[in-house]
PDB file of N, CA and C in Angstrom:
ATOM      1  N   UNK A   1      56.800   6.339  28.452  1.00  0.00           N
ATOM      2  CA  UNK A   1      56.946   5.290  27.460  1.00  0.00           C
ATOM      3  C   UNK A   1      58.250   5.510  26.698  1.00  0.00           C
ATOM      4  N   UNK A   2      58.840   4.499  26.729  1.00  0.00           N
ATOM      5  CA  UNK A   2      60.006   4.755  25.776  1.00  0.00           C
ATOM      6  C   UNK A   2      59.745   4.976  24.087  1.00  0.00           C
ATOM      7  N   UNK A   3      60.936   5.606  23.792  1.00  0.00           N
ATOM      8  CA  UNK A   3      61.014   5.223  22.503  1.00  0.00           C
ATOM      9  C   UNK A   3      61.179   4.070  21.614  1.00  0.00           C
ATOM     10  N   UNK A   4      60.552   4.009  20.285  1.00  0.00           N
ATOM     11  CA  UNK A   4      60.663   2.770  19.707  1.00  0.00           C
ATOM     12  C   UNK A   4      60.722   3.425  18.251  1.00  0.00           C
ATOM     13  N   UNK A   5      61.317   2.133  17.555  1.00  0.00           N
ATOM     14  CA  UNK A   5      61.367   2.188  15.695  1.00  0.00           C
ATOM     15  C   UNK A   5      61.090   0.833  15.605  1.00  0.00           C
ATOM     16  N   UNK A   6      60.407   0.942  14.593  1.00  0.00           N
ATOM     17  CA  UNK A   6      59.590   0.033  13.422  1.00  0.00           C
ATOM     18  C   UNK A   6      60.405   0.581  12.458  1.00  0.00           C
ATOM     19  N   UNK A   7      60.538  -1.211  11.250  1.00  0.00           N
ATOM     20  CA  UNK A   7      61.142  -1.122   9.962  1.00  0.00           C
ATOM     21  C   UNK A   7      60.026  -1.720   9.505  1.00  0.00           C
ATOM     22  N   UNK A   8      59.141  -1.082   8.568  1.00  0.00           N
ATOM     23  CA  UNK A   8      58.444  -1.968   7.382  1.00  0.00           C
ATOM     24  C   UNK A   8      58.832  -2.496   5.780  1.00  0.00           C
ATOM     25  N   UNK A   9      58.065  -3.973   5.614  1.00  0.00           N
ATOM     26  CA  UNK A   9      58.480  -4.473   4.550  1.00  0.00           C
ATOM     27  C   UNK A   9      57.590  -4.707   3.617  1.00  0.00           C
ATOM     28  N   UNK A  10      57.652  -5.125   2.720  1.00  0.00           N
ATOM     29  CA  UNK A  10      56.710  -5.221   1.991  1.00  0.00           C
ATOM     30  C   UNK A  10      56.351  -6.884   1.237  1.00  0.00           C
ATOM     31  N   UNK A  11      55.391  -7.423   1.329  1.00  0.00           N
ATOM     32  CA  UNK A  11      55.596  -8.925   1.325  1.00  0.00           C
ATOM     33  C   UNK A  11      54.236  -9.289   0.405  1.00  0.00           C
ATOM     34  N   UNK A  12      54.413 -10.154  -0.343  1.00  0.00           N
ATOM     35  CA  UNK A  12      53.114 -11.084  -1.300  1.00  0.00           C
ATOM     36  C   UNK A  12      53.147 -12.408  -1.119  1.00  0.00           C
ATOM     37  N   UNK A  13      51.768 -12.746  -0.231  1.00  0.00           N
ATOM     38  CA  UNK A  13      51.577 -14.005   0.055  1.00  0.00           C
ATOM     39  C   UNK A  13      50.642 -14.690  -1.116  1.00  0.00           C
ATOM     40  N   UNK A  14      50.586 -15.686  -1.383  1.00  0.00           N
ATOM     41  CA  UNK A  14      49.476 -16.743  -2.216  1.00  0.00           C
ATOM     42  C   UNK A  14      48.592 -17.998  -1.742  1.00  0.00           C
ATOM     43  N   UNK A  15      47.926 -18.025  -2.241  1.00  0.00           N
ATOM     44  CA  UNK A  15      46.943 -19.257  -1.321  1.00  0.00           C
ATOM     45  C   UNK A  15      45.756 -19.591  -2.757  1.00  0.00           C
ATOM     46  N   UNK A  16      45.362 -20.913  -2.913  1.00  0.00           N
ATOM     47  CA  UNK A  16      44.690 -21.453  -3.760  1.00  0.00           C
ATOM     48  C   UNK A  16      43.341 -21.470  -3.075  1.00  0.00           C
ATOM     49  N   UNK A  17      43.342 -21.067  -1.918  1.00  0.00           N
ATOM     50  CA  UNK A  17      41.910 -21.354  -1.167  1.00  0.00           C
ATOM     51  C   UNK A  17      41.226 -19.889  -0.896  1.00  0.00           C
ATOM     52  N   UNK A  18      42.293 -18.836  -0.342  1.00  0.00           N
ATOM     53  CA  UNK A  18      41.501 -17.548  -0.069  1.00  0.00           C
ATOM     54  C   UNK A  18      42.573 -16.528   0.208  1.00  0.00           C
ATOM     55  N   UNK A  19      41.984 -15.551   0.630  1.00  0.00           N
ATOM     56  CA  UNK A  19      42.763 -14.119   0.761  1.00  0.00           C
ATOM     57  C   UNK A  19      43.177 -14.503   2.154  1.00  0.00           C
ATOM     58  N   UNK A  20      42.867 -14.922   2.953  1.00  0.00           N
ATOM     59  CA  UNK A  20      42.790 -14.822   4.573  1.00  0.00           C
ATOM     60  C   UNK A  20      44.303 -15.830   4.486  1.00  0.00           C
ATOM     61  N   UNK A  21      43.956 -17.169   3.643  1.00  0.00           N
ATOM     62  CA  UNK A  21      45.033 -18.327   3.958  1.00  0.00           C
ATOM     63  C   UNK A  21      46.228 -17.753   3.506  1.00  0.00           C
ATOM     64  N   UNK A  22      46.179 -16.527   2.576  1.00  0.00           N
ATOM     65  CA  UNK A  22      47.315 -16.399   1.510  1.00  0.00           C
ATOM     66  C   UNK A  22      47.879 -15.276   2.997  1.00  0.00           C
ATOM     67  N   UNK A  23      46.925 -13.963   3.426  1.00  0.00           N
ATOM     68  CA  UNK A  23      47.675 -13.374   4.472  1.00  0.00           C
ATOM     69  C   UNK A  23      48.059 -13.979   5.597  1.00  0.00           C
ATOM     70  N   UNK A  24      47.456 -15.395   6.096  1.00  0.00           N
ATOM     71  CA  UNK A  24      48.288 -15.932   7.238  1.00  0.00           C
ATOM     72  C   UNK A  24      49.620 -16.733   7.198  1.00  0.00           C
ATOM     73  N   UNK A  25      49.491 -17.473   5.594  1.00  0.00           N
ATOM     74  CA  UNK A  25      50.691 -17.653   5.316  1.00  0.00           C
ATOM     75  C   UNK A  25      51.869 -16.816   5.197  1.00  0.00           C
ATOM     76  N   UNK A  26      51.979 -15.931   4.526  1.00  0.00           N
ATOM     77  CA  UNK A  26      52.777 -15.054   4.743  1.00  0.00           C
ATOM     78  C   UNK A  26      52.943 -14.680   6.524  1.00  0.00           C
ATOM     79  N   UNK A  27      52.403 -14.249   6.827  1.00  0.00           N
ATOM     80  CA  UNK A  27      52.611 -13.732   8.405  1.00  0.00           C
ATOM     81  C   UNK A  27      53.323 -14.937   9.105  1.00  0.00           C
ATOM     82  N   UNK A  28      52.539 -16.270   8.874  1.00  0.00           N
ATOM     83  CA  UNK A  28      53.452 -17.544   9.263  1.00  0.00           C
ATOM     84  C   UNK A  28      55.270 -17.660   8.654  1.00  0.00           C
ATOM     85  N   UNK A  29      55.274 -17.411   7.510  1.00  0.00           N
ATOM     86  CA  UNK A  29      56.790 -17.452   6.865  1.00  0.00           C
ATOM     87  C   UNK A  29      57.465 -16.547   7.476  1.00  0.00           C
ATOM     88  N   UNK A  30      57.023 -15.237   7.142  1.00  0.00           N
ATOM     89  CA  UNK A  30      57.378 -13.906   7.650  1.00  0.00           C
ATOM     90  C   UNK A  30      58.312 -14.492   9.077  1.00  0.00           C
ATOM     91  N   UNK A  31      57.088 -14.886  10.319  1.00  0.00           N
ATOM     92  CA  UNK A  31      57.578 -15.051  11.731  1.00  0.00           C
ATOM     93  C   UNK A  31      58.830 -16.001  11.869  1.00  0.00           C
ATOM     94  N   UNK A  32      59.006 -16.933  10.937  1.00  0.00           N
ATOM     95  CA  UNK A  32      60.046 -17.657  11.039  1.00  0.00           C
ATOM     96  C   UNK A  32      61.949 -17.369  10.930  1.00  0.00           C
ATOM     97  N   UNK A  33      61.949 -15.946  10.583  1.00  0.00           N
ATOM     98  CA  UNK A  33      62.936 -14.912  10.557  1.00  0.00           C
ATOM     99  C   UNK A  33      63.130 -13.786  11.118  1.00  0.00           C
ATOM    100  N   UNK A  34      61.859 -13.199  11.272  1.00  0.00           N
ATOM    101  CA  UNK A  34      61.196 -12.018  11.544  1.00  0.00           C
ATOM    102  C   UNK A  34      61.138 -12.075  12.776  1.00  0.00           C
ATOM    103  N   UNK A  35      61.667 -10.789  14.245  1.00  0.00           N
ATOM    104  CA  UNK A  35      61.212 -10.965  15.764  1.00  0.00           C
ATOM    105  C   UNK A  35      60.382  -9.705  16.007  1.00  0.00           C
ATOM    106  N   UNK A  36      59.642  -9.666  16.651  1.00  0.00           N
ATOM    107  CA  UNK A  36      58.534  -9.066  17.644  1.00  0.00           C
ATOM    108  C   UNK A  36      57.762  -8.219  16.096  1.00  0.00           C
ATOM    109  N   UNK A  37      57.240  -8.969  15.951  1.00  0.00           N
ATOM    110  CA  UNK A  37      55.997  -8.817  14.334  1.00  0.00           C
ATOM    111  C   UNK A  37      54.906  -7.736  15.010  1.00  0.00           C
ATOM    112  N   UNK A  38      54.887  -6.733  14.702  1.00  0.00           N
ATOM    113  CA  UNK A  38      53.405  -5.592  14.925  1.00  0.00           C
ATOM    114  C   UNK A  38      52.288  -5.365  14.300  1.00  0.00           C
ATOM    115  N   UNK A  39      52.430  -5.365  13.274  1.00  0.00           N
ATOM    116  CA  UNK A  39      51.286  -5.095  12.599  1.00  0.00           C
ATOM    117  C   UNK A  39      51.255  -5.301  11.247  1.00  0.00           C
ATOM    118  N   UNK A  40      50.537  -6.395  10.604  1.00  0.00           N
ATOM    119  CA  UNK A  40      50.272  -6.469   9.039  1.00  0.00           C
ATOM    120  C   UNK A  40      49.029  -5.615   8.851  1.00  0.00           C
ATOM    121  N   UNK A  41      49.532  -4.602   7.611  1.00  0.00           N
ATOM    122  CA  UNK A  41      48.303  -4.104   6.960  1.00  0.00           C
ATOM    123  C   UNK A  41      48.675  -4.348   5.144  1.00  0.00           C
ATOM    124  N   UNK A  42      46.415  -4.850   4.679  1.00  0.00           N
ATOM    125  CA  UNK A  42      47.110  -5.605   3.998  1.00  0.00           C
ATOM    126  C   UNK A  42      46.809  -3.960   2.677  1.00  0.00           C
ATOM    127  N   UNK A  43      47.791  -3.838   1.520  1.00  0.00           N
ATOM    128  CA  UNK A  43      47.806  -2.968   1.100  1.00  0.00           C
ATOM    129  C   UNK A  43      47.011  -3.560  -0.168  1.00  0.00           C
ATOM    130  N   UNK A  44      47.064  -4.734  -0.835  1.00  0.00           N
ATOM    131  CA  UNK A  44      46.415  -4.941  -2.009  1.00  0.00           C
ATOM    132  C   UNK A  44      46.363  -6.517  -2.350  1.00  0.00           C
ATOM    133  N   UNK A  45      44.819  -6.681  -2.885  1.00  0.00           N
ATOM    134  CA  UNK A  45      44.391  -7.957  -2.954  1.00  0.00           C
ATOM    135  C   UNK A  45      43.965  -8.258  -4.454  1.00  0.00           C
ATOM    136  N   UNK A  46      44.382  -9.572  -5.127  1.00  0.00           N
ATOM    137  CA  UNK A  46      43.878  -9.851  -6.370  1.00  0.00           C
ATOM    138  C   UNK A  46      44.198 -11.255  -6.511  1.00  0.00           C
ATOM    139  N   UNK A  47      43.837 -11.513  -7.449  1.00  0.00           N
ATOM    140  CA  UNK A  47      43.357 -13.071  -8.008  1.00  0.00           C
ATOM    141  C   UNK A  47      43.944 -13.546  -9.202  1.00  0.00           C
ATOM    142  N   UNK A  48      45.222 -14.061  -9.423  1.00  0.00           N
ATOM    143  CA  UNK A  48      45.662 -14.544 -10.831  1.00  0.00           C
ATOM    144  C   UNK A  48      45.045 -15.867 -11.256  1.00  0.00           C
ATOM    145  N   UNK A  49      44.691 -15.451 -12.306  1.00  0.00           N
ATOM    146  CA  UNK A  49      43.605 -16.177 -13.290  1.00  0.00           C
ATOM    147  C   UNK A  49      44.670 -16.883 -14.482  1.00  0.00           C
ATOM    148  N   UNK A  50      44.656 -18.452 -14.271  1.00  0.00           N
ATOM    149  CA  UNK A  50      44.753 -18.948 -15.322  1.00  0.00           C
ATOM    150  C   UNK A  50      44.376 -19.880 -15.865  1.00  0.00           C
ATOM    151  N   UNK A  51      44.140 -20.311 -17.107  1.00  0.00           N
ATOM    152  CA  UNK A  51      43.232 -20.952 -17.816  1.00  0.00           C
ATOM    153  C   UNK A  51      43.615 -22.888 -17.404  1.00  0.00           C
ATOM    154  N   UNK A  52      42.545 -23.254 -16.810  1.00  0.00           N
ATOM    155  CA  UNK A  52      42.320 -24.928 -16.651  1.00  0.00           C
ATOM    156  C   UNK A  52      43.114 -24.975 -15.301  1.00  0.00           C
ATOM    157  N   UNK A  53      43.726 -24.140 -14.222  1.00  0.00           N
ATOM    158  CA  UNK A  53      44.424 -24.353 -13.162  1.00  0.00           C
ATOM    159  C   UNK A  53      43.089 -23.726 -12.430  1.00  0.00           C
ATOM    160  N   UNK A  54      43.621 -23.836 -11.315  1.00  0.00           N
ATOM    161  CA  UNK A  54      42.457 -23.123  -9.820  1.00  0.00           C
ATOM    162  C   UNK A  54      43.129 -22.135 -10.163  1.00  0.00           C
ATOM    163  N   UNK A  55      42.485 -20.795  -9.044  1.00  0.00           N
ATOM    164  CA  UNK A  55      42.454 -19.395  -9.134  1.00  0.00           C
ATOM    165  C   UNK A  55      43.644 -19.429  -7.849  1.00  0.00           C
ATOM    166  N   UNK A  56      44.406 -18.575  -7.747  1.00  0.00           N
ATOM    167  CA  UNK A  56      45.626 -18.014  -6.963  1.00  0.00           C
ATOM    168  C   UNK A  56      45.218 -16.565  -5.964  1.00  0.00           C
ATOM    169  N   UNK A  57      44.661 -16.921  -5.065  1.00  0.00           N
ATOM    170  CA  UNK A  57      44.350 -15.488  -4.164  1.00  0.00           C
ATOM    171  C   UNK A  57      45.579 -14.782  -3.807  1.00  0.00           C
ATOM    172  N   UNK A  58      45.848 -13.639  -4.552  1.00  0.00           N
ATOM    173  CA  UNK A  58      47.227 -12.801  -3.447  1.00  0.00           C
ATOM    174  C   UNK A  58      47.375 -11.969  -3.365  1.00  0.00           C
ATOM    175  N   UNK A  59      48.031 -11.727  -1.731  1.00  0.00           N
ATOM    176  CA  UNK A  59      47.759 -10.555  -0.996  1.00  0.00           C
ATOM    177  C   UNK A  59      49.349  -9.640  -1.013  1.00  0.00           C
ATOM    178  N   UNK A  60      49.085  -8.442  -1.098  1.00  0.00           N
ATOM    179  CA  UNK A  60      50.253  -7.676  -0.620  1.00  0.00           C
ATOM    180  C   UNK A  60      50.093  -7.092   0.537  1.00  0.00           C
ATOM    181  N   UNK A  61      51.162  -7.082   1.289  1.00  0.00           N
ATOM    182  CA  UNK A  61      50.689  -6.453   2.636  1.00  0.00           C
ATOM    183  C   UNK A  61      51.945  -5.397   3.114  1.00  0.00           C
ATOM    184  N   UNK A  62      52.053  -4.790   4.123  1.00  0.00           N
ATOM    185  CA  UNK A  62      52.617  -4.022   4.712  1.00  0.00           C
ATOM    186  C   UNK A  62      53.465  -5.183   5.711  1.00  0.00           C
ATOM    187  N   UNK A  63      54.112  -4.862   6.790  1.00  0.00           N
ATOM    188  CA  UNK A  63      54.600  -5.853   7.669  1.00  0.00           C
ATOM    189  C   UNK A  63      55.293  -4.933   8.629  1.00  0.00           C
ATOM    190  N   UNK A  64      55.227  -4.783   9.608  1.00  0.00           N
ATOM    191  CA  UNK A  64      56.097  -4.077  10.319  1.00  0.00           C
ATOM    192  C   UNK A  64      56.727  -4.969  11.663  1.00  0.00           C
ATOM    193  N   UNK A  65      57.938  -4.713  12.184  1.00  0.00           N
ATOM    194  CA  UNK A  65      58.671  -5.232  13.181  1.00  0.00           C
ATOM    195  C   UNK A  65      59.680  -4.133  13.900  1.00  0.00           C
ATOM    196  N   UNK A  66      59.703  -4.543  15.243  1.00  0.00           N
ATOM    197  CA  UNK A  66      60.866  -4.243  16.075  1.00  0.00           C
ATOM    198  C   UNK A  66      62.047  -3.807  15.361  1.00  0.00           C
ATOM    199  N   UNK A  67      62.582  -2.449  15.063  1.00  0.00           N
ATOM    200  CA  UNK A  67      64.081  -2.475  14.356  1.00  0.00           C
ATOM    201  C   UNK A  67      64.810  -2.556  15.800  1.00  0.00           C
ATOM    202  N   UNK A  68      65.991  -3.529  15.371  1.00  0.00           N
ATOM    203  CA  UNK A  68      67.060  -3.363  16.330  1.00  0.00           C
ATOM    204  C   UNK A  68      68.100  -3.188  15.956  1.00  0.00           C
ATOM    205  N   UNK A  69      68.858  -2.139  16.801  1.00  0.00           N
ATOM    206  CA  UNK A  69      70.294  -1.377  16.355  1.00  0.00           C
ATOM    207  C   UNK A  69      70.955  -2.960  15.505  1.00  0.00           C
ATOM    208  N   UNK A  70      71.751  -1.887  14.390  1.00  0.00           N
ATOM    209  CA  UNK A  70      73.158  -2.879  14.088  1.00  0.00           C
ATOM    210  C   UNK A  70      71.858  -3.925  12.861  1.00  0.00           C
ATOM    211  N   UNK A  71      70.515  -4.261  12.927  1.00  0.00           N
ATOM    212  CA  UNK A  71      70.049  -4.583  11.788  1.00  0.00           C
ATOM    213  C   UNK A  71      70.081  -4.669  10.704  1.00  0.00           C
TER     214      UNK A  71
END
């Protein structure tokens, strides 16, 4: 097997509906810049609360990708 490197980032997605919509969004944005995506892990989840608006699900996650030379 060859060798490989991974660069991880660190990313906060949001979603008015759930934790899941807020981490696929992100992973969706993420991919639109981002090439050969490996593995999201999500590192921390919470809920901003404010008064007379809906609730804000958001996720922090890990993100890792393909480093390629010269990056």
């Amino acid at each position: 097997m060859a060798e490989s490197v991974y660069k991880v980032i660190q990313l906060v997605g949001t979603s008015n509906e759930s934790w899941e919509k807020a981490a696929a969004a992100t992973i969706e944005q993420a991919s639109q810049t981002l090439r050969d995506l490996r593995v999201a892990r999500i590192v921390e989840q919470d809920i901003h609360i404010e008064p007379g608006k809906s609730l804000t699900y958001r996720v922090k996650m890990e993100l890792s990708f393909k480093y390629e030379e010269g990056a």
